[in-house]
N, C-alpha and C. Protein backbone atom coordinates (compact mmCIF):
# COMPACT_ATOMS: atom_id res chain seq x y z
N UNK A 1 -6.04 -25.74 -3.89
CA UNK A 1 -4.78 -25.26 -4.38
C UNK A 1 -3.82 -26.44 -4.65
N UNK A 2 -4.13 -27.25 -3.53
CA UNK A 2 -2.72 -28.63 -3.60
C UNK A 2 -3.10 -29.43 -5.25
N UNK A 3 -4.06 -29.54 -5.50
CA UNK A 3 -5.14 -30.42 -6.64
C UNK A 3 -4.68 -29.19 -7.95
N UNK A 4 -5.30 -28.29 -7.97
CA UNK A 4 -5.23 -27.02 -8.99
C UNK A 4 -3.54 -26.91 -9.64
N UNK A 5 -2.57 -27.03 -8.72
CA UNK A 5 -1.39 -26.93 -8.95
C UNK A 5 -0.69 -28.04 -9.35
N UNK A 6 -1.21 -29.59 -9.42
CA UNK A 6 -0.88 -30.69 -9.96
C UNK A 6 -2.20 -30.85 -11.22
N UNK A 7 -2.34 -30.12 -11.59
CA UNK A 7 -3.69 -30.36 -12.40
C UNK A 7 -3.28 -31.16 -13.92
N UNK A 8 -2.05 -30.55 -14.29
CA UNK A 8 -1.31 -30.82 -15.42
C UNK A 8 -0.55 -32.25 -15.43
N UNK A 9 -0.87 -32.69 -13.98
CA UNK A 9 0.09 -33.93 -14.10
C UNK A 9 -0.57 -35.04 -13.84
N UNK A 10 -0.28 -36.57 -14.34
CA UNK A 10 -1.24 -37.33 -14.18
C UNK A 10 -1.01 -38.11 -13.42
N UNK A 11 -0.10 -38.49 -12.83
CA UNK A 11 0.44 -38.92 -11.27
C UNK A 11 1.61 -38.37 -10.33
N UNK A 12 0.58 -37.82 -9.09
CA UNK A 12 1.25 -37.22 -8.02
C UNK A 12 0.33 -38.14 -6.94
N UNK A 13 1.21 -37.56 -5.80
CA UNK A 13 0.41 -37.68 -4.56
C UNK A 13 1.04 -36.79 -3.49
N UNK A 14 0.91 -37.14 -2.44
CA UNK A 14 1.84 -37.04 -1.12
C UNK A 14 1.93 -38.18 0.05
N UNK A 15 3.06 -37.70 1.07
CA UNK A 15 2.78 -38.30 1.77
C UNK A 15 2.83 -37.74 3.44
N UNK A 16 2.02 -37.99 3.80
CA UNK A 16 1.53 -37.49 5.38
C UNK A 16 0.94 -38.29 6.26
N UNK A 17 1.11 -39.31 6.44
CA UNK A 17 0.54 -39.98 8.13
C UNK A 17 -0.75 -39.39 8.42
N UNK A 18 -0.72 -37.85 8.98
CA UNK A 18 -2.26 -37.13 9.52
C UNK A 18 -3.13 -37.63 8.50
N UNK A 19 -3.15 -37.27 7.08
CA UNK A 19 -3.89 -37.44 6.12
C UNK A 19 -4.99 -38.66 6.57
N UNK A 20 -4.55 -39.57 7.39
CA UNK A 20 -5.83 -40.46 7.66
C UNK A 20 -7.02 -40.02 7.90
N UNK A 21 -6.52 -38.90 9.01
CA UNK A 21 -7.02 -38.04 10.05
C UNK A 21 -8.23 -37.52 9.12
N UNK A 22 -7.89 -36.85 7.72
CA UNK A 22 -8.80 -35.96 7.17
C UNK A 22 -9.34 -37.02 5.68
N UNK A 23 -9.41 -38.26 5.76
CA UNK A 23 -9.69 -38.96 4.52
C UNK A 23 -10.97 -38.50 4.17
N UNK A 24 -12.17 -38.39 5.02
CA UNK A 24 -13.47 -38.40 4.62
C UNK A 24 -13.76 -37.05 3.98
N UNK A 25 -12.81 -35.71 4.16
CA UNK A 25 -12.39 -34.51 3.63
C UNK A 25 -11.89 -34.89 2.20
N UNK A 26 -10.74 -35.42 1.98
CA UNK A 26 -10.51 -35.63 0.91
C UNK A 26 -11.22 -36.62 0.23
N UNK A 27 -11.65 -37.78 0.47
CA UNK A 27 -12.57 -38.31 -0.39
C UNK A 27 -13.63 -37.65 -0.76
N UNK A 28 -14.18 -36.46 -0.31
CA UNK A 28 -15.44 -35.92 -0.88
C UNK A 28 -14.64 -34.95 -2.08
N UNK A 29 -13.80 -34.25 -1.90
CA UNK A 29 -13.18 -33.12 -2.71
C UNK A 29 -12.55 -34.03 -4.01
N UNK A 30 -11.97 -35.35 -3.29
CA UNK A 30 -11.42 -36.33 -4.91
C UNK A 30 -12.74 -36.52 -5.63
N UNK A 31 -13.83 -36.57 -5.30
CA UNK A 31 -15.56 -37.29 -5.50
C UNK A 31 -16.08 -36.00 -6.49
N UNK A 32 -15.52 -35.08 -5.62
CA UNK A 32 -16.26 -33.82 -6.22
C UNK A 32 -15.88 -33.27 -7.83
N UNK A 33 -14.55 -33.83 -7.58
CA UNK A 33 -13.37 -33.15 -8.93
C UNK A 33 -13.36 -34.65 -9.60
N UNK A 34 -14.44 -35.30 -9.42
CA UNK A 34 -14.27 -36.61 -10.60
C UNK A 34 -13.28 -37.46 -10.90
N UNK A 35 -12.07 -37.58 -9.76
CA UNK A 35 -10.63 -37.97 -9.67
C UNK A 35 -10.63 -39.55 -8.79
N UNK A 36 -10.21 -39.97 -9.40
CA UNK A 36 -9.87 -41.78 -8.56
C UNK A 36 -8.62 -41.46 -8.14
N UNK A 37 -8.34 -42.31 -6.96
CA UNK A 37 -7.29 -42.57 -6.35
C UNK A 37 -6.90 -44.02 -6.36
N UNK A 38 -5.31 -44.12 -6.21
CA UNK A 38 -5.25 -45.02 -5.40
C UNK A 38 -4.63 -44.98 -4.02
N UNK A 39 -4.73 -45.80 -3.22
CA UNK A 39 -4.10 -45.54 -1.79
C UNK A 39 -3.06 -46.29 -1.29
N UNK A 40 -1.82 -46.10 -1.04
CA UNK A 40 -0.81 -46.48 -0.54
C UNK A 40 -0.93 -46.51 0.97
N UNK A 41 -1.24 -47.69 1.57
CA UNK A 41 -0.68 -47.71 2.91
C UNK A 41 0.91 -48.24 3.98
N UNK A 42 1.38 -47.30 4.46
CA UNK A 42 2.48 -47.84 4.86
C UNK A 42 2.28 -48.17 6.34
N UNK A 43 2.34 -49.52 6.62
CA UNK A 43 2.27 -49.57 8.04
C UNK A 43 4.25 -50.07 8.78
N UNK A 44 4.17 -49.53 9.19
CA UNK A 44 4.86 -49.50 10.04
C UNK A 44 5.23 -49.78 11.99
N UNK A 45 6.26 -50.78 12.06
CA UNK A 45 6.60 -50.89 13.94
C UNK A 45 6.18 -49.98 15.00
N UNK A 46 4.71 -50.10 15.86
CA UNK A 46 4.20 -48.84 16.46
C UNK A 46 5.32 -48.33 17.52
N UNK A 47 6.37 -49.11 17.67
CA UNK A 47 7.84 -48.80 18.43
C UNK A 47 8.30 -47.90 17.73
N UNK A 48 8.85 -48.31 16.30
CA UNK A 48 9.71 -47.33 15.51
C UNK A 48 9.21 -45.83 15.25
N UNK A 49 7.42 -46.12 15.17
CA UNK A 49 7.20 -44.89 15.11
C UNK A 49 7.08 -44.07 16.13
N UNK A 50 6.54 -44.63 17.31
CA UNK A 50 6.73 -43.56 19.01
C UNK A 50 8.22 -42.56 18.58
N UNK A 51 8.99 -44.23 18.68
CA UNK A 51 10.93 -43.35 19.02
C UNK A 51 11.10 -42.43 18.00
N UNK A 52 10.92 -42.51 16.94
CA UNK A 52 10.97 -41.48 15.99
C UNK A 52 9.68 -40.07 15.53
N UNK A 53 8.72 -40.43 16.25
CA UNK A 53 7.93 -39.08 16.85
C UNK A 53 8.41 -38.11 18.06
N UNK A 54 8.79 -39.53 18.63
CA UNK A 54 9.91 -38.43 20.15
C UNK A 54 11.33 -37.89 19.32
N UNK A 55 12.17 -38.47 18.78
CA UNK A 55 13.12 -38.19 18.28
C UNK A 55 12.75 -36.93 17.96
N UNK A 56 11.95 -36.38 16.83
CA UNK A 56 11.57 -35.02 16.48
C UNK A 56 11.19 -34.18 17.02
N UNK A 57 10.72 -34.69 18.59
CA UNK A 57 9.74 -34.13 19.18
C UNK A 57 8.30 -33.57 18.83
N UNK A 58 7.71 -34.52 18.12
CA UNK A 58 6.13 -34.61 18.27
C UNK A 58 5.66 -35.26 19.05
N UNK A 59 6.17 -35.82 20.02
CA UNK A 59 5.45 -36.39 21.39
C UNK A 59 6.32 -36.12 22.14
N UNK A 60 5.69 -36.24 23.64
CA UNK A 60 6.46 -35.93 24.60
C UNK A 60 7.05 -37.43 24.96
N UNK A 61 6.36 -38.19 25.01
CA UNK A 61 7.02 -39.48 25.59
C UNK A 61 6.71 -40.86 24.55
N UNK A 62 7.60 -41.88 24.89
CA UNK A 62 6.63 -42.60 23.79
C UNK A 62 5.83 -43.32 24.20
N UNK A 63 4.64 -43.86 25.00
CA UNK A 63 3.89 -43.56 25.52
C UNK A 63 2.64 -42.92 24.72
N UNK A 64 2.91 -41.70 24.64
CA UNK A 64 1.97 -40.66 24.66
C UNK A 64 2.86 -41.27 22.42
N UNK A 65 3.69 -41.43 22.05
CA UNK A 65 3.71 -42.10 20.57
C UNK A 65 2.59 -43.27 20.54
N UNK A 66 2.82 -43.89 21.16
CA UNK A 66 2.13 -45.02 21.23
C UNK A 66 0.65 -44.54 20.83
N UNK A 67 0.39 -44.00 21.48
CA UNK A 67 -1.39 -43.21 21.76
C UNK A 67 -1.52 -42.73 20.52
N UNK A 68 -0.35 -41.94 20.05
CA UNK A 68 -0.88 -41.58 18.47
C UNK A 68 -0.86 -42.14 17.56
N UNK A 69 -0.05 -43.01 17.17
CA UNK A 69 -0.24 -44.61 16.34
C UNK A 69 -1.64 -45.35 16.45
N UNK A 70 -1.74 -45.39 17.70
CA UNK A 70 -3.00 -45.77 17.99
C UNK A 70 -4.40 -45.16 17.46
N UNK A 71 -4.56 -44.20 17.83
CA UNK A 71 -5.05 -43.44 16.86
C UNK A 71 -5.01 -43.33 15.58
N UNK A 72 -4.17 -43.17 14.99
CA UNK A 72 -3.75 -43.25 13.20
C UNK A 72 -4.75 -44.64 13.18
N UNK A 73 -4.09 -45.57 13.30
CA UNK A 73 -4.46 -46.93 13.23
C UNK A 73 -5.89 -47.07 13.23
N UNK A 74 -6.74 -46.50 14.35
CA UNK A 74 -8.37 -46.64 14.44
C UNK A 74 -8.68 -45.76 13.32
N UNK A 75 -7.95 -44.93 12.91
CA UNK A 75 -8.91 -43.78 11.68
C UNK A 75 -8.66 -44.66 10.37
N UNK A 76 -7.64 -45.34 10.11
CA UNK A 76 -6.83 -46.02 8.92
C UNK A 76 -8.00 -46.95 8.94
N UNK A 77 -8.18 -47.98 9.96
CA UNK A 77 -8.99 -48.85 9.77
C UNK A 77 -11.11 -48.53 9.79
N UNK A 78 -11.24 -47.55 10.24
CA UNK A 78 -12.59 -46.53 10.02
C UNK A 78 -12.67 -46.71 8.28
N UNK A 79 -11.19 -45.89 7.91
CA UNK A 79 -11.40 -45.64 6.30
C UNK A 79 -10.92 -47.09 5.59
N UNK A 80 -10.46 -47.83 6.28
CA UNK A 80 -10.35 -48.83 5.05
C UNK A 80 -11.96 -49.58 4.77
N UNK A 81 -12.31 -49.92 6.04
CA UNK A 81 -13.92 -50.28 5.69
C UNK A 81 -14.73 -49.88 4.99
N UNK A 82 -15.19 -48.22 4.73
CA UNK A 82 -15.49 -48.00 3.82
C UNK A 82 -15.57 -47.13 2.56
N UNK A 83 -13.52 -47.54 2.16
CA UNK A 83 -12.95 -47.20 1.19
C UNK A 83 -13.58 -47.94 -0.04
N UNK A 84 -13.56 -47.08 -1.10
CA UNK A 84 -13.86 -47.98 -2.68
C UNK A 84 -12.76 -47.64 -3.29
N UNK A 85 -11.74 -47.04 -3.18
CA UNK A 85 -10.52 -47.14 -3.88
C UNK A 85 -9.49 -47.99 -3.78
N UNK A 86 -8.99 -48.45 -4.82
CA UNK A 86 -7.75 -49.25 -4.85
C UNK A 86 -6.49 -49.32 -3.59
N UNK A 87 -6.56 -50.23 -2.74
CA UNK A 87 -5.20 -50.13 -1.70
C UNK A 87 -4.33 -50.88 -1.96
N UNK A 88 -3.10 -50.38 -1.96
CA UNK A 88 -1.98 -51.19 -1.65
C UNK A 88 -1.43 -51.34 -0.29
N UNK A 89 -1.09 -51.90 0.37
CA UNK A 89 -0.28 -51.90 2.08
C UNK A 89 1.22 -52.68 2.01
N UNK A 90 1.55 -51.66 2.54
CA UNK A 90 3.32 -52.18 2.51
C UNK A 90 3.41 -52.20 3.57
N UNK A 91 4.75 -52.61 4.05
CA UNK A 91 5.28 -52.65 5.42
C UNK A 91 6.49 -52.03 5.09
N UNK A 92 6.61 -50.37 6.15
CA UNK A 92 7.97 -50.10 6.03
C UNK A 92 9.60 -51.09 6.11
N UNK A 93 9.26 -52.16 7.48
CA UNK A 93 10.57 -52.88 7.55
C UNK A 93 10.67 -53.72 6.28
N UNK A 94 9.67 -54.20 5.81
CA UNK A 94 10.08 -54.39 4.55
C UNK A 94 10.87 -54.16 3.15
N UNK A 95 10.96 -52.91 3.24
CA UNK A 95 11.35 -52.44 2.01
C UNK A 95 12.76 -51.97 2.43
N UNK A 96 13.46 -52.37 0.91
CA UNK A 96 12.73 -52.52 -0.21
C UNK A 96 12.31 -53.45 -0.76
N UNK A 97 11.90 -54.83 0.02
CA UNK A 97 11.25 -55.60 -1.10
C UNK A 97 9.62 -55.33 -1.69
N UNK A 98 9.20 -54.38 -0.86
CA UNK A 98 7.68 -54.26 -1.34
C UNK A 98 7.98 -52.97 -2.54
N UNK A 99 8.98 -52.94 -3.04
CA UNK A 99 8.92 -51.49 -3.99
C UNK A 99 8.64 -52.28 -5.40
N UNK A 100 8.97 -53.47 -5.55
CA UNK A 100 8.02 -53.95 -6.98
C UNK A 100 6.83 -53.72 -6.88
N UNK A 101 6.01 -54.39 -6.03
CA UNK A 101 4.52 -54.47 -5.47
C UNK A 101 3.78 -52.95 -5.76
N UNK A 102 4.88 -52.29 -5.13
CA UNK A 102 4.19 -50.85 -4.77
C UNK A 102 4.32 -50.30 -6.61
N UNK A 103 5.47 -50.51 -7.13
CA UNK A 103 5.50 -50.38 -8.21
C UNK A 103 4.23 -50.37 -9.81
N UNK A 104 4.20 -51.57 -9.34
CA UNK A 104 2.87 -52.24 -9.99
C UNK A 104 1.49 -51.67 -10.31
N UNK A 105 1.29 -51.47 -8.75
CA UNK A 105 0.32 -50.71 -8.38
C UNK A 105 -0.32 -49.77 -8.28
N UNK A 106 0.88 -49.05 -8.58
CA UNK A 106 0.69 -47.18 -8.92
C UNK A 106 1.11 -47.19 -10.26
N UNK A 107 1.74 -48.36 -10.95
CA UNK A 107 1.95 -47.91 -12.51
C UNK A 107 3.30 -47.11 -12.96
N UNK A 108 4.21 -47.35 -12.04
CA UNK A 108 5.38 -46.52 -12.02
C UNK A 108 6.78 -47.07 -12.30
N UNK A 109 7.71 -47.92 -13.45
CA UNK A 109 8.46 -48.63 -13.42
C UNK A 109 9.39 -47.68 -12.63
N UNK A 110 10.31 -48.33 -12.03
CA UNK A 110 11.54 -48.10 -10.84
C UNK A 110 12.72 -49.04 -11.56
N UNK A 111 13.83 -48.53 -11.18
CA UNK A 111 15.26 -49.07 -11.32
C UNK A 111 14.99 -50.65 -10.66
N UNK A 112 15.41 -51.55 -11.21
CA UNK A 112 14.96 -52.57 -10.90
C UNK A 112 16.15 -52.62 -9.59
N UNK A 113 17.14 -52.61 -9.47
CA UNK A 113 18.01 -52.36 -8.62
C UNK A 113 17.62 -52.12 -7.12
N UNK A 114 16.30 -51.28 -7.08
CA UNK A 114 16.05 -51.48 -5.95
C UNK A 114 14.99 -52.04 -5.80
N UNK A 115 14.64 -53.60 -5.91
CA UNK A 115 14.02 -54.11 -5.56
C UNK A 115 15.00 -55.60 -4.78
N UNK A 116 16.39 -55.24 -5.21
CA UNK A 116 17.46 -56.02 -4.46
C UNK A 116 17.14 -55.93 -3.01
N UNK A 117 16.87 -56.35 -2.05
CA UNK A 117 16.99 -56.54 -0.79
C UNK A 117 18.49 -56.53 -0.45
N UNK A 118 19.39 -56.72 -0.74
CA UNK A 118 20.77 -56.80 -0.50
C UNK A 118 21.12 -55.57 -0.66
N UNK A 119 20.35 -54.32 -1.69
CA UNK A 119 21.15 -53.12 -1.66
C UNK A 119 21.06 -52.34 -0.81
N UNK A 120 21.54 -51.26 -0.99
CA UNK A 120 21.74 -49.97 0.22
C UNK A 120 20.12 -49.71 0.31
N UNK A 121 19.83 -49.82 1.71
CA UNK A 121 18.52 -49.67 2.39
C UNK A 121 18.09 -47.73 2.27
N UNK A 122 19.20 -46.84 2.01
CA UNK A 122 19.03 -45.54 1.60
C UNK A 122 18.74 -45.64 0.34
N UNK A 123 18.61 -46.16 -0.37
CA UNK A 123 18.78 -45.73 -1.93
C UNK A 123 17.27 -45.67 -2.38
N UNK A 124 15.94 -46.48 -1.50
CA UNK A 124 14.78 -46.86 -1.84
C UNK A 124 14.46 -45.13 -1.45
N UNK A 125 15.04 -44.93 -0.03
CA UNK A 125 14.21 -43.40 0.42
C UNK A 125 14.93 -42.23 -0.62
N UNK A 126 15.27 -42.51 -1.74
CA UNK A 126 16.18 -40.92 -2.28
C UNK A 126 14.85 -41.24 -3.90
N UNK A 127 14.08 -40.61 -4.02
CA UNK A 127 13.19 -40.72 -4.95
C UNK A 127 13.65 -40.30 -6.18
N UNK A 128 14.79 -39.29 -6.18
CA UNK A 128 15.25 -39.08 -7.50
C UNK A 128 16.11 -40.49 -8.19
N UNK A 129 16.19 -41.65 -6.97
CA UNK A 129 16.96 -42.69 -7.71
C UNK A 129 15.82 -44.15 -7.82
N UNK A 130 14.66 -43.35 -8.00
CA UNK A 130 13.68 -44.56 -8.16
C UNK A 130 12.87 -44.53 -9.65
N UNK A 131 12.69 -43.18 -10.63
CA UNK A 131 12.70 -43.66 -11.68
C UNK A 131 13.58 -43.92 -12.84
N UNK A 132 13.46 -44.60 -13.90
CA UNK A 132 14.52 -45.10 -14.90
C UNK A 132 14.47 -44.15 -15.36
């Protein structure tokens, strides 16, 4: 259904963290439907992400964040070994300077504006202000 309902369009994606969780699922169903990908990885501070899994409360402690990063991390690196699709890897504290890079890579020109490091650090996360 998620595939069927973007069928008309020639670049989408999403984004979900778990998704590591189920890559070898979706790589057979992208395999099956004759579709290439490319893959965006965002890694991110396994601190920032605990406090902000507890923040929401998807973990109880961070701690028990920690453990699930950890996890992510062993499945991420399972599938990067033996991925054949195109990766990119960013680093969240980075950005926005990795939004050219990321740019590039997916084929998507962006407001050059935010590739300023000096600008408003919100303006990269509001997607309606990332194409021209």
């Amino acid at each position: 259904m998620l595939i069927t309902a973007r069928n008309h369009m020639t670049d989408w994606g999403w984004k979900d963290p778990r998704t590591v969780l189920t890559m070898p699922f979706w790589q057979t169903v992208l395999q099956d439907l004759r579709l290439s990908a490319k893959i965006v990885v965002t890694l991110r501070n396994p601190n920032s992400v605990a406090r902000s899994m507890r923040r929401r409360g998807n973990v109880s402690s961070l701690e028990h964040g920690l453990r699930v990063w950890a996890m992510y991390q062993e499945a991420l690196g399972t599938f990067l070994r033996q991925n054949e699709w195109p990766v990119c890897v960013v680093q969240y504290e980075n950005m926005p300077g990795d939004l050219k890079r990321l740019s590039e890579f997916v084929g998507v020109p962006l407001d050059a504006s935010l590739y300023d490091p000096a600008a408003n650090r919100e303006d990269y996360r509001n997607p309606q202000k990332w194409r021209k």
